[in-house]
Protein backbone atom coordinates (compact mmCIF):
# COMPACT_ATOMS: atom_id res chain seq x y z
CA UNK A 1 42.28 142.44 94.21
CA UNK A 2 38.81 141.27 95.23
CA UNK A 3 36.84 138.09 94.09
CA UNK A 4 33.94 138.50 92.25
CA UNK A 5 31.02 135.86 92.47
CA UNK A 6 27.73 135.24 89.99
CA UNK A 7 25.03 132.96 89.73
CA UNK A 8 24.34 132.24 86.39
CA UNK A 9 22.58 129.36 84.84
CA UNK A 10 23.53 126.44 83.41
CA UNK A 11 26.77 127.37 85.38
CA UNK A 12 25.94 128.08 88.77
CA UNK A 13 28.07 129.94 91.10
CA UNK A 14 31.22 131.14 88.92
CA UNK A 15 33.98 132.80 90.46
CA UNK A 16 36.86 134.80 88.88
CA UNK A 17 39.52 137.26 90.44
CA UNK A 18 39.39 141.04 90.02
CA UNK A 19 39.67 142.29 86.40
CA UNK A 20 40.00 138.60 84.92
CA UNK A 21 38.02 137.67 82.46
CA UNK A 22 38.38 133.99 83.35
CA UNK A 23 35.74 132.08 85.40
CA UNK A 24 35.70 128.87 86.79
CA UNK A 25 32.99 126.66 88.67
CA UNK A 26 32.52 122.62 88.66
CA UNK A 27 30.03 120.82 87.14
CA UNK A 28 28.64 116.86 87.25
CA UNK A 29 27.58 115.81 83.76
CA UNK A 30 26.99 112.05 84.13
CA UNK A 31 27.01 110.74 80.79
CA UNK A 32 30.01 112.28 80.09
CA UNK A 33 31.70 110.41 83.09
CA UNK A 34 31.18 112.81 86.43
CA UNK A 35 32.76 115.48 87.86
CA UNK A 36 34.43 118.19 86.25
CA UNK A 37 35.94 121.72 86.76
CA UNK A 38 35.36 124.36 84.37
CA UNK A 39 36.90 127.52 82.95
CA UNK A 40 35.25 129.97 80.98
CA UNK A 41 37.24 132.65 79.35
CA UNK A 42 34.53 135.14 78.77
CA UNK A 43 34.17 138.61 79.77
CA UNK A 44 34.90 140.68 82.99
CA UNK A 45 31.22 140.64 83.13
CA UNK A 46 30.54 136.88 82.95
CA UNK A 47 30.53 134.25 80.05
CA UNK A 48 29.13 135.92 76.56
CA UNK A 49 25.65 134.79 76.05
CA UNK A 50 27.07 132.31 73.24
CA UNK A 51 29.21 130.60 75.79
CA UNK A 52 26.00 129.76 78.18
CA UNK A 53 24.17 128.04 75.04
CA UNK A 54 26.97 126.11 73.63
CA UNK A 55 27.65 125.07 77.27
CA UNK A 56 23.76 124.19 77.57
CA UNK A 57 24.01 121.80 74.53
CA UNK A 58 26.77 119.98 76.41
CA UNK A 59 24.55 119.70 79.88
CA UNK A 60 21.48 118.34 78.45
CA UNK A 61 21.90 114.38 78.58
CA UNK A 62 21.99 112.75 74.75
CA UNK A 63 22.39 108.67 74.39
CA UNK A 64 23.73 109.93 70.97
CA UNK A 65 26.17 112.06 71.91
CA UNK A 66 27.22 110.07 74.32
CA UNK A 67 27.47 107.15 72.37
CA UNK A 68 29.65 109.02 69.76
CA UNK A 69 31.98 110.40 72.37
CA UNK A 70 31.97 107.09 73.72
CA UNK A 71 32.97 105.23 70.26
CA UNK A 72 35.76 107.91 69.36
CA UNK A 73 37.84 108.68 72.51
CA UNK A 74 37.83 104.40 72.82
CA UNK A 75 39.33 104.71 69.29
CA UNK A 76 41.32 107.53 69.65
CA UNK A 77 42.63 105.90 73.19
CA UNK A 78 43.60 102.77 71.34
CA UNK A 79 45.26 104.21 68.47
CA UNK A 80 47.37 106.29 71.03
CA UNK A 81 49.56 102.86 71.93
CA UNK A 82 49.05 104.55 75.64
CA UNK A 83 47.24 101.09 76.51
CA UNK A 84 49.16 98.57 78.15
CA UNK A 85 49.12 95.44 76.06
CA UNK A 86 47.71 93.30 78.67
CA UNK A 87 44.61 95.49 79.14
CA UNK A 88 41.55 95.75 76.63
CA UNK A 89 39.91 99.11 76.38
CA UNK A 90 36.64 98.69 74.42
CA UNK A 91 33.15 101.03 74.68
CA UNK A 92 32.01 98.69 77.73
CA UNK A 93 34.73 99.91 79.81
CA UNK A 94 36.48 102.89 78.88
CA UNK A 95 34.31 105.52 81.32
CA UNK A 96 35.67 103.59 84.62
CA UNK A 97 39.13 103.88 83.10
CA UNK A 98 38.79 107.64 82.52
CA UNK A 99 39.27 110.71 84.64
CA UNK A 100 37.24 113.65 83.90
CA UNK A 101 39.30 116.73 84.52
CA UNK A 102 38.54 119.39 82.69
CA UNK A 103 35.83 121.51 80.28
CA UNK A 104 37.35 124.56 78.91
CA UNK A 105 34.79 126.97 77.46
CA UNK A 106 36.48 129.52 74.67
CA UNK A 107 35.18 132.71 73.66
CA UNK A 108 36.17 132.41 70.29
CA UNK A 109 35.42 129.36 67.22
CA UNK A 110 39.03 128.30 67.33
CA UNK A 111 40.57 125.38 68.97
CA UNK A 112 43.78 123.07 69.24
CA UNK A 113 43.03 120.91 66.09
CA UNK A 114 41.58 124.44 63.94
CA UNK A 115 38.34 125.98 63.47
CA UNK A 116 34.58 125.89 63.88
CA UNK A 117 32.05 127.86 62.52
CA UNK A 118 31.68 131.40 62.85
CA UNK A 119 30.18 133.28 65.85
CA UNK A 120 30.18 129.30 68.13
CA UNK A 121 32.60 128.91 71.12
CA UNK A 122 34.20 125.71 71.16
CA UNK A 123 34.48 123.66 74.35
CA UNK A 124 37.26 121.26 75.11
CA UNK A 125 36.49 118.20 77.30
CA UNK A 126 39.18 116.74 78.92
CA UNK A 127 40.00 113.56 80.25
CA UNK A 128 43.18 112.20 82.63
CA UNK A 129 44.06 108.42 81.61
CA UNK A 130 45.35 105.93 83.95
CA UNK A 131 48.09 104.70 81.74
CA UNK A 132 49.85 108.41 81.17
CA UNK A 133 49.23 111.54 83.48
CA UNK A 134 51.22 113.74 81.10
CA UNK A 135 49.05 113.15 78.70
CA UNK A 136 45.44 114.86 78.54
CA UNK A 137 42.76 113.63 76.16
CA UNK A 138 40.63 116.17 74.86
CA UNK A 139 37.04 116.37 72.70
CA UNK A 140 36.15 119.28 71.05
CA UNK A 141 32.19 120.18 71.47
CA UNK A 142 31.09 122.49 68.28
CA UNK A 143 28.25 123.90 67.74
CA UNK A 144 26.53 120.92 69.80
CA UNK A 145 28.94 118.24 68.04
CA UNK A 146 32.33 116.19 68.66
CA UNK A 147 35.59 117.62 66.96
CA UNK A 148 38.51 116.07 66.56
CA UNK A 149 39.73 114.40 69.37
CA UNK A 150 43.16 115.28 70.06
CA UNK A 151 45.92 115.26 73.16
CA UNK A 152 47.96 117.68 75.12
């Protein structure tokens, strides 16, 4: 088996092994909390050319998005009862608390929580907690907007 290595923008150097259609690189995206690693299941080729511009949607920096992801994953976090009760998690602290971990980039409209549109690939965010490691909080992206948040 040999690796295989492209340079491919907004990605940058993605790597994948042999036949496998799955790539992976890291990427910093500071408004949505730092440093994350990132799998693409595209082609043996590379990502599909919809996978590079729903990924570029995520990349470019957006108060609003931002301030929507920020507002549901503290809501979703709280509802979780995850939270110990002597700690306050509001939208002033909740991107310290979090641990960026993963972006998953899909080659088809389907996700966890059900479908987007037609012909978009959805990308799952995901974020470690402090409070429970076995317990992954994700955000959809779709078609440049939030999803349903959900957890693995």
């Amino acid at each position: 088996m040999f690796n295989k290595t492209i340079e491919l923008v907004p990605f940058g150097t993605l790597k994948a092994k042999g036949r496998s259609k799955v790539w992976q690189t890291s990427v910093t995206i500071p408004y949505l909390g730092g440093d994350f690693d990132v799998v693409i299941r595209g082609t043996a080729d590379g990502p599909q050319m919809s996978q590079v511009v729903a990924f570029s949607k995520l990349l470019i920096p957006n108060k609003i998005l931002h301030d929507n992801i920020t507002n549901r994953v503290t809501e979703f976090i709280n509802s979780c009862g995850i939270v110990p009760t002597t700690t306050t998690v509001d939208c002033s602290n909740i991107w310290p608390l979090l641990k960026p971990e993963l972006i998953e980039v899909h080659e088809s409209n389907i996700y966890s929580f059900g479908e987007s549109e037609l012909g978009t690939n959805v990308i799952s965010i995901g974020y470690l907690t402090p409070w429970s490691e076995d317990q992954l909080v994700q955000v959809p992206f779709l078609n440049g907007e939030i999803g349903i948040i959900y957890s693995e």
